[in-house]
PDB file of N, CA and C in Angstrom:
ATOM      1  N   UNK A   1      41.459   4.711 -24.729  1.00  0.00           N
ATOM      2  CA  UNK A   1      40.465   5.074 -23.755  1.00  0.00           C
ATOM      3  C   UNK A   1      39.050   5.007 -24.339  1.00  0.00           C
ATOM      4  N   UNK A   2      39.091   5.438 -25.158  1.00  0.00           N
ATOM      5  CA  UNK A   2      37.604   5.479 -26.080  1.00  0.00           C
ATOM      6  C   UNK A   2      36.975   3.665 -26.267  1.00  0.00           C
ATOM      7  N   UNK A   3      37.562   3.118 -26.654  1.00  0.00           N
ATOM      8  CA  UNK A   3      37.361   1.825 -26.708  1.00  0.00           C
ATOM      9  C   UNK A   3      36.742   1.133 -25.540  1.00  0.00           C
ATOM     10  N   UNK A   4      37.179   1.805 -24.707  1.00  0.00           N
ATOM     11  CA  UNK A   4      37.009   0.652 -23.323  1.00  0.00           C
ATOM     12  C   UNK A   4      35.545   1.684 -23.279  1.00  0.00           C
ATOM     13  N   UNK A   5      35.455   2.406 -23.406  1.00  0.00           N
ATOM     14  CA  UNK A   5      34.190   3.416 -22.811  1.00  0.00           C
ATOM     15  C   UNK A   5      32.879   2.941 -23.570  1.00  0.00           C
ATOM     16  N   UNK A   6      33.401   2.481 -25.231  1.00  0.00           N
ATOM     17  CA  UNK A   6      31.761   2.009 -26.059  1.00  0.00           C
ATOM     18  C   UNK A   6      31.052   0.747 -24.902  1.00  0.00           C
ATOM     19  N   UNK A   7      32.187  -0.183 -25.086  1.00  0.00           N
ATOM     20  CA  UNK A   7      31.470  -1.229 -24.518  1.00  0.00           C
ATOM     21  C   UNK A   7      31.065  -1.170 -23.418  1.00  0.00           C
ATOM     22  N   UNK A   8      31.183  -0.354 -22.102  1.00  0.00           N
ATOM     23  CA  UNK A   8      30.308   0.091 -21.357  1.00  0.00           C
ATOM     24  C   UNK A   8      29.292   1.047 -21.092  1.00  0.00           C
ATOM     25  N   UNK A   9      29.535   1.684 -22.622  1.00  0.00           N
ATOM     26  CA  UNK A   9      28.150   2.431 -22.509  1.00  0.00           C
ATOM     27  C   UNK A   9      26.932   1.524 -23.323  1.00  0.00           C
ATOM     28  N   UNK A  10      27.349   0.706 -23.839  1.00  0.00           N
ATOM     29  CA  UNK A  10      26.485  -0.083 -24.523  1.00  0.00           C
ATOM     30  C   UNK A  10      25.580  -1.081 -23.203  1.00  0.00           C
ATOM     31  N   UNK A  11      26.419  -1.438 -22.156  1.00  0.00           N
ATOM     32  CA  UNK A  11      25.823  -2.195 -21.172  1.00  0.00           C
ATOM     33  C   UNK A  11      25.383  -1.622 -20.440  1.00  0.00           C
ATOM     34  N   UNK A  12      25.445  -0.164 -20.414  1.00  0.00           N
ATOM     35  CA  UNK A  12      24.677   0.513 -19.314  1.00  0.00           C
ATOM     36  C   UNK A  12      23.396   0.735 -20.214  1.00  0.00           C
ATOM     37  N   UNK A  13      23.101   1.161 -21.436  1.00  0.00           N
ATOM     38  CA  UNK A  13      21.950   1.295 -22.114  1.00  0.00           C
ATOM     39  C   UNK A  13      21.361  -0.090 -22.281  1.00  0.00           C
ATOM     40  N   UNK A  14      22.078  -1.560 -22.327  1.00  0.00           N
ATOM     41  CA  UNK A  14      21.157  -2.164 -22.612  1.00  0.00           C
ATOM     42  C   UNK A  14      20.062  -3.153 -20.647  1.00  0.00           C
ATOM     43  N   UNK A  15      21.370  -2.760 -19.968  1.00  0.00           N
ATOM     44  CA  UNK A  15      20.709  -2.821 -18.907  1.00  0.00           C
ATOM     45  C   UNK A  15      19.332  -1.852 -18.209  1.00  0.00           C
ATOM     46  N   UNK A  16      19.831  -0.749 -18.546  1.00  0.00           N
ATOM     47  CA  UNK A  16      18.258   0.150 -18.288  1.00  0.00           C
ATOM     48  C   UNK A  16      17.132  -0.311 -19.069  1.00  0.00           C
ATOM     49  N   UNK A  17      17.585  -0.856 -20.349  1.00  0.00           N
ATOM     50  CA  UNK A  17      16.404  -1.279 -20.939  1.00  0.00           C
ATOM     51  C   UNK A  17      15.446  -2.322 -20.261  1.00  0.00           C
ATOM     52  N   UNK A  18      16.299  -3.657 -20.337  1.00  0.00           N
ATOM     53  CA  UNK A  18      16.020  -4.485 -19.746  1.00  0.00           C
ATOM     54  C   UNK A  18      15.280  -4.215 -18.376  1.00  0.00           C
ATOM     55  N   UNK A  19      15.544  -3.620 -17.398  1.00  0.00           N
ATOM     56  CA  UNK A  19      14.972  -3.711 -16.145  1.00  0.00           C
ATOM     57  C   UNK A  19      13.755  -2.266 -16.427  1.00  0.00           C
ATOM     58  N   UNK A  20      13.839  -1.629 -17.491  1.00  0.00           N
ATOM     59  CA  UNK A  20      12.669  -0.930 -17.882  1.00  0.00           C
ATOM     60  C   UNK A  20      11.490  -1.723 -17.962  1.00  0.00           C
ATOM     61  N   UNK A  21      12.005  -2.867 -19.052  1.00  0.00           N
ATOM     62  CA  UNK A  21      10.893  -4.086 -19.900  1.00  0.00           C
ATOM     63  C   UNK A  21      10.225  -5.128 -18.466  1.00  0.00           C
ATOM     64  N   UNK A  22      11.413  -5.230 -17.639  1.00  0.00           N
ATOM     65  CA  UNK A  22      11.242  -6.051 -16.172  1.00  0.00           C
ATOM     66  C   UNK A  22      10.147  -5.498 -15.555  1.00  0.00           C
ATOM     67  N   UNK A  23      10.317  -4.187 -15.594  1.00  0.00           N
ATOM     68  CA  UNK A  23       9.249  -3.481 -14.692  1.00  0.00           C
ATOM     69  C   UNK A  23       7.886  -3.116 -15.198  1.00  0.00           C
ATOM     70  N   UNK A  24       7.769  -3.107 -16.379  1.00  0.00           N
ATOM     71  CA  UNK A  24       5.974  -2.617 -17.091  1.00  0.00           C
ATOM     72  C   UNK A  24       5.239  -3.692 -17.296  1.00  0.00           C
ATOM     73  N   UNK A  25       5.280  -4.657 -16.285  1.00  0.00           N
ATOM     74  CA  UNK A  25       4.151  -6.019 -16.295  1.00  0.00           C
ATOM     75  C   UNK A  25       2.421  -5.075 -16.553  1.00  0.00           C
ATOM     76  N   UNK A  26       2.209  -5.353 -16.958  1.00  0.00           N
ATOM     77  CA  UNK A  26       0.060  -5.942 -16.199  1.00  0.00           C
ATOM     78  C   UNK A  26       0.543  -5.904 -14.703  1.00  0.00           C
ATOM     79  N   UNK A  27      -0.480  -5.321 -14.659  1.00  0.00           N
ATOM     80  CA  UNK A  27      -1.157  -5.194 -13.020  1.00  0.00           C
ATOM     81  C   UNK A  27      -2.448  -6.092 -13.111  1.00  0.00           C
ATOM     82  N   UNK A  28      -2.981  -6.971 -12.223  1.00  0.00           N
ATOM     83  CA  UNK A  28      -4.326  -7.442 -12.372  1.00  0.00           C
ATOM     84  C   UNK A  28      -4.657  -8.017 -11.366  1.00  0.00           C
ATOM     85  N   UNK A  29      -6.437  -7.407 -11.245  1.00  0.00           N
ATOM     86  CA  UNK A  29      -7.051  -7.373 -10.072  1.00  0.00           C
ATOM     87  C   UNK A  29      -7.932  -8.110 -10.159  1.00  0.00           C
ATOM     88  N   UNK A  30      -8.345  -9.360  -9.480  1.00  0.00           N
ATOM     89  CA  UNK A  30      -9.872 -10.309  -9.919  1.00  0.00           C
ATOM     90  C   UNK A  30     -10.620  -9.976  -8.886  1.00  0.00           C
ATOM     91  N   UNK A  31     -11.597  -9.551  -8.956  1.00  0.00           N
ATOM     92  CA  UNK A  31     -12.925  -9.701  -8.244  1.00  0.00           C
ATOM     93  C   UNK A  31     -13.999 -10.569  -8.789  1.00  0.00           C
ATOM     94  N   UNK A  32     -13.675 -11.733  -7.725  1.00  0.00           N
ATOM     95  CA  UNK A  32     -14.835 -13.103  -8.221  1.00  0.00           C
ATOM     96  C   UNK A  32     -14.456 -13.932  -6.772  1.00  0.00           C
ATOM     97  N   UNK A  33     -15.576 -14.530  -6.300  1.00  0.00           N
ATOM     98  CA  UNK A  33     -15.839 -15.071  -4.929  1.00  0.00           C
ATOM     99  C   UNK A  33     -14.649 -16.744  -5.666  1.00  0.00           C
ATOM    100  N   UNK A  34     -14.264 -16.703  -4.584  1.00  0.00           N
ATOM    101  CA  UNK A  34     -13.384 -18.171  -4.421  1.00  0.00           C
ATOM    102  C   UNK A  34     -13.911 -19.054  -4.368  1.00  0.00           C
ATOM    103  N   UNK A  35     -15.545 -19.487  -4.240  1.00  0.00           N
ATOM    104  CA  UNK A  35     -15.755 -20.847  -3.609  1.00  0.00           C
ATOM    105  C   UNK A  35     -17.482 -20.025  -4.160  1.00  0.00           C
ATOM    106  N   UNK A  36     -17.669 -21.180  -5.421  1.00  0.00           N
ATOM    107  CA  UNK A  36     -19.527 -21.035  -5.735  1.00  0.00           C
ATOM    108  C   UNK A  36     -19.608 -22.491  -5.423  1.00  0.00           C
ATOM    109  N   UNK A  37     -20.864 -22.499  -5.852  1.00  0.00           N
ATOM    110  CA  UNK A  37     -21.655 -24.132  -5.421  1.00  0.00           C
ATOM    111  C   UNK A  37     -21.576 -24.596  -6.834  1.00  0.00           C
ATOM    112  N   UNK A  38     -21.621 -25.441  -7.013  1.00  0.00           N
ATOM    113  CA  UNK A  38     -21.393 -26.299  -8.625  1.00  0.00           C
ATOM    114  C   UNK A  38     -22.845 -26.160  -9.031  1.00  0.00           C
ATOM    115  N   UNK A  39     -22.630 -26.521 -10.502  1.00  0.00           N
ATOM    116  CA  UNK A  39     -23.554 -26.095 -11.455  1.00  0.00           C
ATOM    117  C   UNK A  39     -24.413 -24.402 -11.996  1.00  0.00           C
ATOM    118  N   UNK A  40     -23.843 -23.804 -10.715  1.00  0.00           N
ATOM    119  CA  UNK A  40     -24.054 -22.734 -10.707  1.00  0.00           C
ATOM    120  C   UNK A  40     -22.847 -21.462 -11.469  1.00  0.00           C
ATOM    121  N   UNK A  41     -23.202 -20.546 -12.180  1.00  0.00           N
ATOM    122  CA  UNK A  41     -22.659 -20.488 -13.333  1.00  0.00           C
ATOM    123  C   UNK A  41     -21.841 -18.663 -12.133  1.00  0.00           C
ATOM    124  N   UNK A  42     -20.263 -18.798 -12.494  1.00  0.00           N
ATOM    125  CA  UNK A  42     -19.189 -18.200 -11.529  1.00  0.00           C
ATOM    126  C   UNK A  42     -19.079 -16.965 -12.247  1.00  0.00           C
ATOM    127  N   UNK A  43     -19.424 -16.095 -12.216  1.00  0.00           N
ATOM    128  CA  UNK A  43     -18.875 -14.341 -12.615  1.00  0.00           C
ATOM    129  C   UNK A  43     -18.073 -13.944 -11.923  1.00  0.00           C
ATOM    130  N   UNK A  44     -17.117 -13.155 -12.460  1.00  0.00           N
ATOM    131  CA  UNK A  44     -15.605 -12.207 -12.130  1.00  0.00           C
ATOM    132  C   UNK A  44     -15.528 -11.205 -13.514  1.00  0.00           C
ATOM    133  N   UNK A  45     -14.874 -10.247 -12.249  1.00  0.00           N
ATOM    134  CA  UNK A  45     -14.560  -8.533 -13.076  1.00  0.00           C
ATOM    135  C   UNK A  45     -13.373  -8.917 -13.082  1.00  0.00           C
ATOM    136  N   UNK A  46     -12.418  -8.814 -14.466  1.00  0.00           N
ATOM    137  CA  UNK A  46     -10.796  -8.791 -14.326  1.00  0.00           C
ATOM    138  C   UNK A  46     -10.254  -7.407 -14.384  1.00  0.00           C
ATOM    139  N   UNK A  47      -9.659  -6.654 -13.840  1.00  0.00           N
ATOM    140  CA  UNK A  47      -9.660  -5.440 -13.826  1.00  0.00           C
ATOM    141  C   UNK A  47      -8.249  -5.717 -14.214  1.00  0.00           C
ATOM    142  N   UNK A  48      -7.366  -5.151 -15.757  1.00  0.00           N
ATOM    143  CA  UNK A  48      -6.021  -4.712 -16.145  1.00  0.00           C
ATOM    144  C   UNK A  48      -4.947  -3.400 -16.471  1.00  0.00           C
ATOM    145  N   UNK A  49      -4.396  -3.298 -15.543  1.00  0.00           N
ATOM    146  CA  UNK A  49      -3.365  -1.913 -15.747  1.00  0.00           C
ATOM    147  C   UNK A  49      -2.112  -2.141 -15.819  1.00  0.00           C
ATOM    148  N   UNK A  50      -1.455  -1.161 -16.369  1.00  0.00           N
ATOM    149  CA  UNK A  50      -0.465  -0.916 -16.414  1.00  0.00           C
ATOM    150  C   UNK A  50       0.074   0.227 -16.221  1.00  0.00           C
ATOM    151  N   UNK A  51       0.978   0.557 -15.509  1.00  0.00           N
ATOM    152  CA  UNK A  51       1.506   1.783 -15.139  1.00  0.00           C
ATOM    153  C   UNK A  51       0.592   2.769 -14.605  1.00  0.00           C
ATOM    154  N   UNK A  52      -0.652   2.524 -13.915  1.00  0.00           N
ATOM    155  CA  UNK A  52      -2.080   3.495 -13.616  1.00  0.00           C
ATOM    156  C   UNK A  52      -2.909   3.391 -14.756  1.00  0.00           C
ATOM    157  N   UNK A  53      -2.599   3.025 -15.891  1.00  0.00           N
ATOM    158  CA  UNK A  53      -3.427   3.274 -16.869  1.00  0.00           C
ATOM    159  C   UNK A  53      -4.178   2.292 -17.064  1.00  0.00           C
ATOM    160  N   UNK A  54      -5.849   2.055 -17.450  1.00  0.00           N
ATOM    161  CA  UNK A  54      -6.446   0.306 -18.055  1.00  0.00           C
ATOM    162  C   UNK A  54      -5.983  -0.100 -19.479  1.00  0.00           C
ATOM    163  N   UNK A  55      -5.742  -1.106 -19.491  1.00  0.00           N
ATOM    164  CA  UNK A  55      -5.547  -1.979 -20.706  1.00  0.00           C
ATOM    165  C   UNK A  55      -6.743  -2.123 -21.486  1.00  0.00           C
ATOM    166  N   UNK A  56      -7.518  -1.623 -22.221  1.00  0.00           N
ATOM    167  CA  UNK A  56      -9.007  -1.667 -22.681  1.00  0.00           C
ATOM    168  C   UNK A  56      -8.230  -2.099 -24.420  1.00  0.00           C
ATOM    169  N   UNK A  57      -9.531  -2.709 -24.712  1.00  0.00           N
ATOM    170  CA  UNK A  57      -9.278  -2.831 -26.051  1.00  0.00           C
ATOM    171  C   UNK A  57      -8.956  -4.338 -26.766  1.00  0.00           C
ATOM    172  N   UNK A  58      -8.496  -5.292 -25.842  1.00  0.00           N
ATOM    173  CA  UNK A  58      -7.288  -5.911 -25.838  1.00  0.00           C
ATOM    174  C   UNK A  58      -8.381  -7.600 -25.940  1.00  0.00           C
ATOM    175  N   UNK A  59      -8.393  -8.590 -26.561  1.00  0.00           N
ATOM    176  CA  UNK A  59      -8.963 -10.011 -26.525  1.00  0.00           C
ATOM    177  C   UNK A  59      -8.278 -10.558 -25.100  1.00  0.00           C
ATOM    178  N   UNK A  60      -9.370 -10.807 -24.541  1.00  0.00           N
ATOM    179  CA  UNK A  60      -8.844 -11.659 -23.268  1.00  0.00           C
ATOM    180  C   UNK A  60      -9.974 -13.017 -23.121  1.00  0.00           C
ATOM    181  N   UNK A  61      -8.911 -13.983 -22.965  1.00  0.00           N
ATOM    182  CA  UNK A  61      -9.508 -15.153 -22.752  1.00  0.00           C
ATOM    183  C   UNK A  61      -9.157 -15.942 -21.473  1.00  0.00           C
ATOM    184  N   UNK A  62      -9.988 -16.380 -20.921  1.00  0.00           N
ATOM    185  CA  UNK A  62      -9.881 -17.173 -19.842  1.00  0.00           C
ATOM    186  C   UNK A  62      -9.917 -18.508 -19.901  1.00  0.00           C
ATOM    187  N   UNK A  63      -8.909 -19.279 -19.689  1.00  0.00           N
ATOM    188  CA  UNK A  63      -8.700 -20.674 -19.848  1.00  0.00           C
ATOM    189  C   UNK A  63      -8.850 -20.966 -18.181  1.00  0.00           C
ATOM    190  N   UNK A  64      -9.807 -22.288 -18.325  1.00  0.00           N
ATOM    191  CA  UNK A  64     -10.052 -22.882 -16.895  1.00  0.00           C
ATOM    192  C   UNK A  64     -10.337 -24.274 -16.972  1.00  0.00           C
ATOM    193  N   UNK A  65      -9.325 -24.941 -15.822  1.00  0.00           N
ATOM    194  CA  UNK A  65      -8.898 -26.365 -16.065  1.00  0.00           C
ATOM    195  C   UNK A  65      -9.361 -26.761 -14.448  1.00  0.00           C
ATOM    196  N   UNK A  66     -10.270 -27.909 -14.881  1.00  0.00           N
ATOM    197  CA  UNK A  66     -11.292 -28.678 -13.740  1.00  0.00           C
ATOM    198  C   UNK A  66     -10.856 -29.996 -14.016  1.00  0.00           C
ATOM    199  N   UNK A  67     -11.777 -30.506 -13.062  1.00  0.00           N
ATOM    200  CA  UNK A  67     -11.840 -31.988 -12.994  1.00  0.00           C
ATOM    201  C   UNK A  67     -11.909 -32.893 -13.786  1.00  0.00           C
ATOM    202  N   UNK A  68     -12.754 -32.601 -15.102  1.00  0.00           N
ATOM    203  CA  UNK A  68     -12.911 -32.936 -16.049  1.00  0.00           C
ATOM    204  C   UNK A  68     -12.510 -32.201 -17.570  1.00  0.00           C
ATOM    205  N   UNK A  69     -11.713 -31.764 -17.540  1.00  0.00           N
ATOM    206  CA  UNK A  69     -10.899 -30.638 -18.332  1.00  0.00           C
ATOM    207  C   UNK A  69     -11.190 -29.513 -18.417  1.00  0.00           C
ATOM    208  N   UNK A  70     -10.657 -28.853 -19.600  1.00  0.00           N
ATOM    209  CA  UNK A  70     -10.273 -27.475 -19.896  1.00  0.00           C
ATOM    210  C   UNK A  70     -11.658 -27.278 -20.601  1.00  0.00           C
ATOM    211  N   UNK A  71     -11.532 -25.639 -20.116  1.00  0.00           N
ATOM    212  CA  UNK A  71     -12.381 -24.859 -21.282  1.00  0.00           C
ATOM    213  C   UNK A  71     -12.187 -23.620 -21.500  1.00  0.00           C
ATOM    214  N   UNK A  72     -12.144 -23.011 -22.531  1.00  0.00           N
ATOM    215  CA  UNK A  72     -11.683 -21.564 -22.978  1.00  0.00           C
ATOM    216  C   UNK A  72     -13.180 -20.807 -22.944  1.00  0.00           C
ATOM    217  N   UNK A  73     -12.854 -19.408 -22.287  1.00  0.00           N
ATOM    218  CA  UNK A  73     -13.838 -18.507 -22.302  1.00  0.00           C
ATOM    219  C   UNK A  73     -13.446 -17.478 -22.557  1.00  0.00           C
ATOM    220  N   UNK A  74     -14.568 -16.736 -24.111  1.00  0.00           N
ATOM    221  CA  UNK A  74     -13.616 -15.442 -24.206  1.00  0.00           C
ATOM    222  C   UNK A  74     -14.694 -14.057 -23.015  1.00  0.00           C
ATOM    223  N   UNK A  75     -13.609 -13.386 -22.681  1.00  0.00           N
ATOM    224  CA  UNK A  75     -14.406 -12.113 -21.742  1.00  0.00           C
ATOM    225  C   UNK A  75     -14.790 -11.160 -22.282  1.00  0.00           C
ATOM    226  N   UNK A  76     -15.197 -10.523 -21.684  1.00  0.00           N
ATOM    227  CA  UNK A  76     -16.265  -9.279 -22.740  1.00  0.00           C
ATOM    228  C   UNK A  76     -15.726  -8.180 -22.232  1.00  0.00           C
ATOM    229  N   UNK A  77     -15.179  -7.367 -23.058  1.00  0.00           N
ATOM    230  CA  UNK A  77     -14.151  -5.938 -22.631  1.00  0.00           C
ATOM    231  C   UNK A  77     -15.858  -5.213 -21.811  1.00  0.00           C
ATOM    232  N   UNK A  78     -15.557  -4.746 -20.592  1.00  0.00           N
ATOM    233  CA  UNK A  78     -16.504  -3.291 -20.772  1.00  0.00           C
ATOM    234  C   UNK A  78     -16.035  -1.996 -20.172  1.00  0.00           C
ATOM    235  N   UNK A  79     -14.786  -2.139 -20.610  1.00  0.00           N
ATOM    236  CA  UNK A  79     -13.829  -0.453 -20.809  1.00  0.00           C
ATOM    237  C   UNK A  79     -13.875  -0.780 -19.464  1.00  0.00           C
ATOM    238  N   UNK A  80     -12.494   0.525 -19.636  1.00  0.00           N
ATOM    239  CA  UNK A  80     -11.720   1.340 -18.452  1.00  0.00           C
ATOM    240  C   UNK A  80     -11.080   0.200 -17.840  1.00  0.00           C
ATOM    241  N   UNK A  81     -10.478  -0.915 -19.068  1.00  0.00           N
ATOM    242  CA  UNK A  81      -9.277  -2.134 -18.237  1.00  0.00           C
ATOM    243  C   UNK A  81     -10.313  -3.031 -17.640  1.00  0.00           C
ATOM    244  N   UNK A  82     -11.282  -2.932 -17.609  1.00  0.00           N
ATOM    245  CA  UNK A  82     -12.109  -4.222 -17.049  1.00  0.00           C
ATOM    246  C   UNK A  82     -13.057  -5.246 -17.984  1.00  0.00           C
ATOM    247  N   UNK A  83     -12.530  -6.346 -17.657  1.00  0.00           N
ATOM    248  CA  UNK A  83     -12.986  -7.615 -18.722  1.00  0.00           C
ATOM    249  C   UNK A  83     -13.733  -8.357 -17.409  1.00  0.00           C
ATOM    250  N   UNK A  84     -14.859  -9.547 -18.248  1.00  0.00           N
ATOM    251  CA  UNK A  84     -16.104  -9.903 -17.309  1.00  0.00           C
ATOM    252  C   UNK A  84     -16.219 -10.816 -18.000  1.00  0.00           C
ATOM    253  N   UNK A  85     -16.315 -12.380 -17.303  1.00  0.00           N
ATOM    254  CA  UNK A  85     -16.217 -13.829 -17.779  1.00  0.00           C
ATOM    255  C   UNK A  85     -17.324 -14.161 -16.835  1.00  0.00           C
ATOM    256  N   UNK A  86     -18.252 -15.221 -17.680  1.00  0.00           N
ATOM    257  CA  UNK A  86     -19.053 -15.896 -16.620  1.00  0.00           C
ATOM    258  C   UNK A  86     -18.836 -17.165 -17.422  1.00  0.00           C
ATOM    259  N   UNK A  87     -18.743 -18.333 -16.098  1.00  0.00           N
ATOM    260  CA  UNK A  87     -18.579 -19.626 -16.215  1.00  0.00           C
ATOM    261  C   UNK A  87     -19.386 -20.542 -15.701  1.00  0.00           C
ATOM    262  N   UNK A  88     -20.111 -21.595 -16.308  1.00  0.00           N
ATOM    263  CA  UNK A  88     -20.637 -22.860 -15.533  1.00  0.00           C
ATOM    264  C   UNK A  88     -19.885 -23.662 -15.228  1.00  0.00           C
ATOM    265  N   UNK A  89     -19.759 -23.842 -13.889  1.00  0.00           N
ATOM    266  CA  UNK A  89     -18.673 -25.023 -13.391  1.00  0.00           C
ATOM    267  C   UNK A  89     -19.906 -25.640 -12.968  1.00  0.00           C
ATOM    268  N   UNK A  90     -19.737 -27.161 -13.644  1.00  0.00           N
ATOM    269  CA  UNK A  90     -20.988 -28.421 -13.875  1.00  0.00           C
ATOM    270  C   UNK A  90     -20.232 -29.389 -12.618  1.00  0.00           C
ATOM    271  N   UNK A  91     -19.069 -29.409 -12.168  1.00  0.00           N
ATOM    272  CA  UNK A  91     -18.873 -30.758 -11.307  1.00  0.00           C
ATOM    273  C   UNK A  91     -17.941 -30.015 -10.051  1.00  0.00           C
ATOM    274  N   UNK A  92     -18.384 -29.772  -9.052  1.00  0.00           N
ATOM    275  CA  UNK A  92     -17.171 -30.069  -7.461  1.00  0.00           C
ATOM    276  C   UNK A  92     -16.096 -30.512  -7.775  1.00  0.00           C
ATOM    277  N   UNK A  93     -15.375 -29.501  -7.050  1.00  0.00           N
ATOM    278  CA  UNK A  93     -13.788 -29.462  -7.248  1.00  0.00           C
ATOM    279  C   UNK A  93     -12.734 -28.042  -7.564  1.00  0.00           C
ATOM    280  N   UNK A  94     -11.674 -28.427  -7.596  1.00  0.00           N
ATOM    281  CA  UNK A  94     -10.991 -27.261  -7.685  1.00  0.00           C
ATOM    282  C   UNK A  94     -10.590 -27.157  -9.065  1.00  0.00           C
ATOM    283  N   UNK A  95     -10.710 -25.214  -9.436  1.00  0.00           N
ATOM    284  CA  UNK A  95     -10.470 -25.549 -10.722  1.00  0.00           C
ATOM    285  C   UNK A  95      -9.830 -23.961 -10.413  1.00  0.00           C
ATOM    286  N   UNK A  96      -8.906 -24.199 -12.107  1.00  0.00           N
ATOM    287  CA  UNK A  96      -7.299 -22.738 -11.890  1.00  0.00           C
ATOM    288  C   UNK A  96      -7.941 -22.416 -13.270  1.00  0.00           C
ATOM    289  N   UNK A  97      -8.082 -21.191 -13.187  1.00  0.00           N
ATOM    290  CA  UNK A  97      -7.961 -20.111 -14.755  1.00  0.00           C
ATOM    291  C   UNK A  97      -6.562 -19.313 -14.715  1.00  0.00           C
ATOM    292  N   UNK A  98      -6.376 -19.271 -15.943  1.00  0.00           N
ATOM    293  CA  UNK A  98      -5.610 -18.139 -16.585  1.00  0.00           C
ATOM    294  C   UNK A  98      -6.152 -17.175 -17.550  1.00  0.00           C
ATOM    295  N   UNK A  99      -5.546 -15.789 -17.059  1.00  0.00           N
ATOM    296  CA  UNK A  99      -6.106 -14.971 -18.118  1.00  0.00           C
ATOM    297  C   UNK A  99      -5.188 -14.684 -19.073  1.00  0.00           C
ATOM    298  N   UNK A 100      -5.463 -14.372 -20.262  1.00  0.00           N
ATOM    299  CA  UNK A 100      -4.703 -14.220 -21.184  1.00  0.00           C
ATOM    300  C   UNK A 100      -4.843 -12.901 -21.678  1.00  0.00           C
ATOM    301  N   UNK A 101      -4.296 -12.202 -22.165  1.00  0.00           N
ATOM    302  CA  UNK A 101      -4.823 -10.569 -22.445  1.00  0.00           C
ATOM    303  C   UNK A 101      -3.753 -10.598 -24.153  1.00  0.00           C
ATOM    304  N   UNK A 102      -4.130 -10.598 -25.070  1.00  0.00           N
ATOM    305  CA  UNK A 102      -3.363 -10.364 -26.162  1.00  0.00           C
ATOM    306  C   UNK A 102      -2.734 -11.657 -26.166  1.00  0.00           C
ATOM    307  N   UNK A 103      -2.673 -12.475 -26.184  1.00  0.00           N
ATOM    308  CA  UNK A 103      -1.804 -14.066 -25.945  1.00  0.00           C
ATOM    309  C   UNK A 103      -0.728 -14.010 -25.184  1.00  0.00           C
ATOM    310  N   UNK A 104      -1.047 -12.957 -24.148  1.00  0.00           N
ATOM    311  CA  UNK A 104       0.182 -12.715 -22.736  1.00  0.00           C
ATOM    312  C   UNK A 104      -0.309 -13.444 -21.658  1.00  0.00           C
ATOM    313  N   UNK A 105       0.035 -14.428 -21.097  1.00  0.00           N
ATOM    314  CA  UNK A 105      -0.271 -15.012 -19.627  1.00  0.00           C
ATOM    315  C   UNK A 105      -0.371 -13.276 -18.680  1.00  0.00           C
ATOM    316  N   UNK A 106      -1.452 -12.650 -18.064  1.00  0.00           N
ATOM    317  CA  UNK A 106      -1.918 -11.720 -17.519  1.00  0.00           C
ATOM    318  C   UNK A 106      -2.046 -11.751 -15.556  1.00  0.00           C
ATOM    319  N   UNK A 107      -2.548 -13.307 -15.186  1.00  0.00           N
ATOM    320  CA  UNK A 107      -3.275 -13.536 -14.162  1.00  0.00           C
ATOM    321  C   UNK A 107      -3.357 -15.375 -14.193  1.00  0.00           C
ATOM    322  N   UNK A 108      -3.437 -15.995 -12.767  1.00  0.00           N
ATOM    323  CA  UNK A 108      -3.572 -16.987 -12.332  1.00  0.00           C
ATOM    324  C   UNK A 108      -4.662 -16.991 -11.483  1.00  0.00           C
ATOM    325  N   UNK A 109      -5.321 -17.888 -11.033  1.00  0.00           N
ATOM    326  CA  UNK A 109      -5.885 -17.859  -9.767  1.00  0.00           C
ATOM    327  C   UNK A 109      -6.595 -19.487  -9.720  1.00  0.00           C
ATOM    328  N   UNK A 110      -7.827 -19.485  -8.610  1.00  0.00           N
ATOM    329  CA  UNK A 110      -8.203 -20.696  -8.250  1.00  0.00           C
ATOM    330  C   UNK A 110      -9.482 -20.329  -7.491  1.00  0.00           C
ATOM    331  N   UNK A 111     -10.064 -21.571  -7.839  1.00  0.00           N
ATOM    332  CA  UNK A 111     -11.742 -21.451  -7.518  1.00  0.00           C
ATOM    333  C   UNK A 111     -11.797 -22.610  -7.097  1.00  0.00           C
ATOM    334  N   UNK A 112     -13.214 -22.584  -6.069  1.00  0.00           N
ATOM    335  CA  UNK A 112     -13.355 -24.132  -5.500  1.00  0.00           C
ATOM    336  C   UNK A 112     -15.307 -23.905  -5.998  1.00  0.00           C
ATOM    337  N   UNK A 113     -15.439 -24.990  -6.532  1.00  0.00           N
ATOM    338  CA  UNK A 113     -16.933 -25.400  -6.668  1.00  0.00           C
ATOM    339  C   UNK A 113     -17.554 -26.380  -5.708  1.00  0.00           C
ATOM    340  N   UNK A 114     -18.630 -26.349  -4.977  1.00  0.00           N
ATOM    341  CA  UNK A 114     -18.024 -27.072  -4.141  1.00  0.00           C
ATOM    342  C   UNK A 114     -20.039 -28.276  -4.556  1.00  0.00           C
ATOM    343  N   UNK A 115     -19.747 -29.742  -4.573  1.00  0.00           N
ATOM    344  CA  UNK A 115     -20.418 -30.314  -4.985  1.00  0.00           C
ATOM    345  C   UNK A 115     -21.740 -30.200  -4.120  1.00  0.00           C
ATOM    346  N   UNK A 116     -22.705 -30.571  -4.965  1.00  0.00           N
ATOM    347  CA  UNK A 116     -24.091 -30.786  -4.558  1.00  0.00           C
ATOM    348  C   UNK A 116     -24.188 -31.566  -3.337  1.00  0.00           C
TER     349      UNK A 116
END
């Protein structure tokens, strides 16, 4: 009887774990307009939590891929979980950032620049 009981207590502990680890993502909130005019340089607040709490402290970089490629931007922590990127998007078109928070994919999104 004992035997049969380890190996299911072992799967019940390693399943709670697991759907523990499933559940404590980043939370993340962008506030930044969807659609600037090109050449004109795009600001956004990234706001990061977890569990109610901000993520402060933490290197976050914003990778953003346009028309004419990629460019990495690092954001500037200014506490209480909120990071602040400003970007020149030089050419019309649609372009996707990712945020990165600690070298964790954090956030996706999409911007339209829209040409002269």
């Amino acid at each position: 009887m004992r035997l049969r009981t380890i190996p299911v207590l072992v799967f019940v502990i390693a399943a709670v774990a697991g759907l523990g680890a499933w559940t404590d993502r980043p939370k993340v909130v962008t506030d930044a307009p969807p659609v600037v005019a090109a050449t004109k340089p795009w600001n956004a607040i990234v706001k990061v939590t977890r569990r109610g709490r901000p993520l402060s402290g933490y290197r976050a970089v914003v990778t953003l891929t346009g028309p004419r490629g990629t460019e990495r931007v690092q954001a500037k922590d200014l506490g209480g979980g909120r990071y602040s990127f400003r970007v020149k998007l030089p050419y019309g078109g649609f372009y996707t950032y990712t945020v990165l928070l600690a070298d964790h994919v954090v956030g996706r999104g999409s911007v339209y620049a829209v040409p002269r």
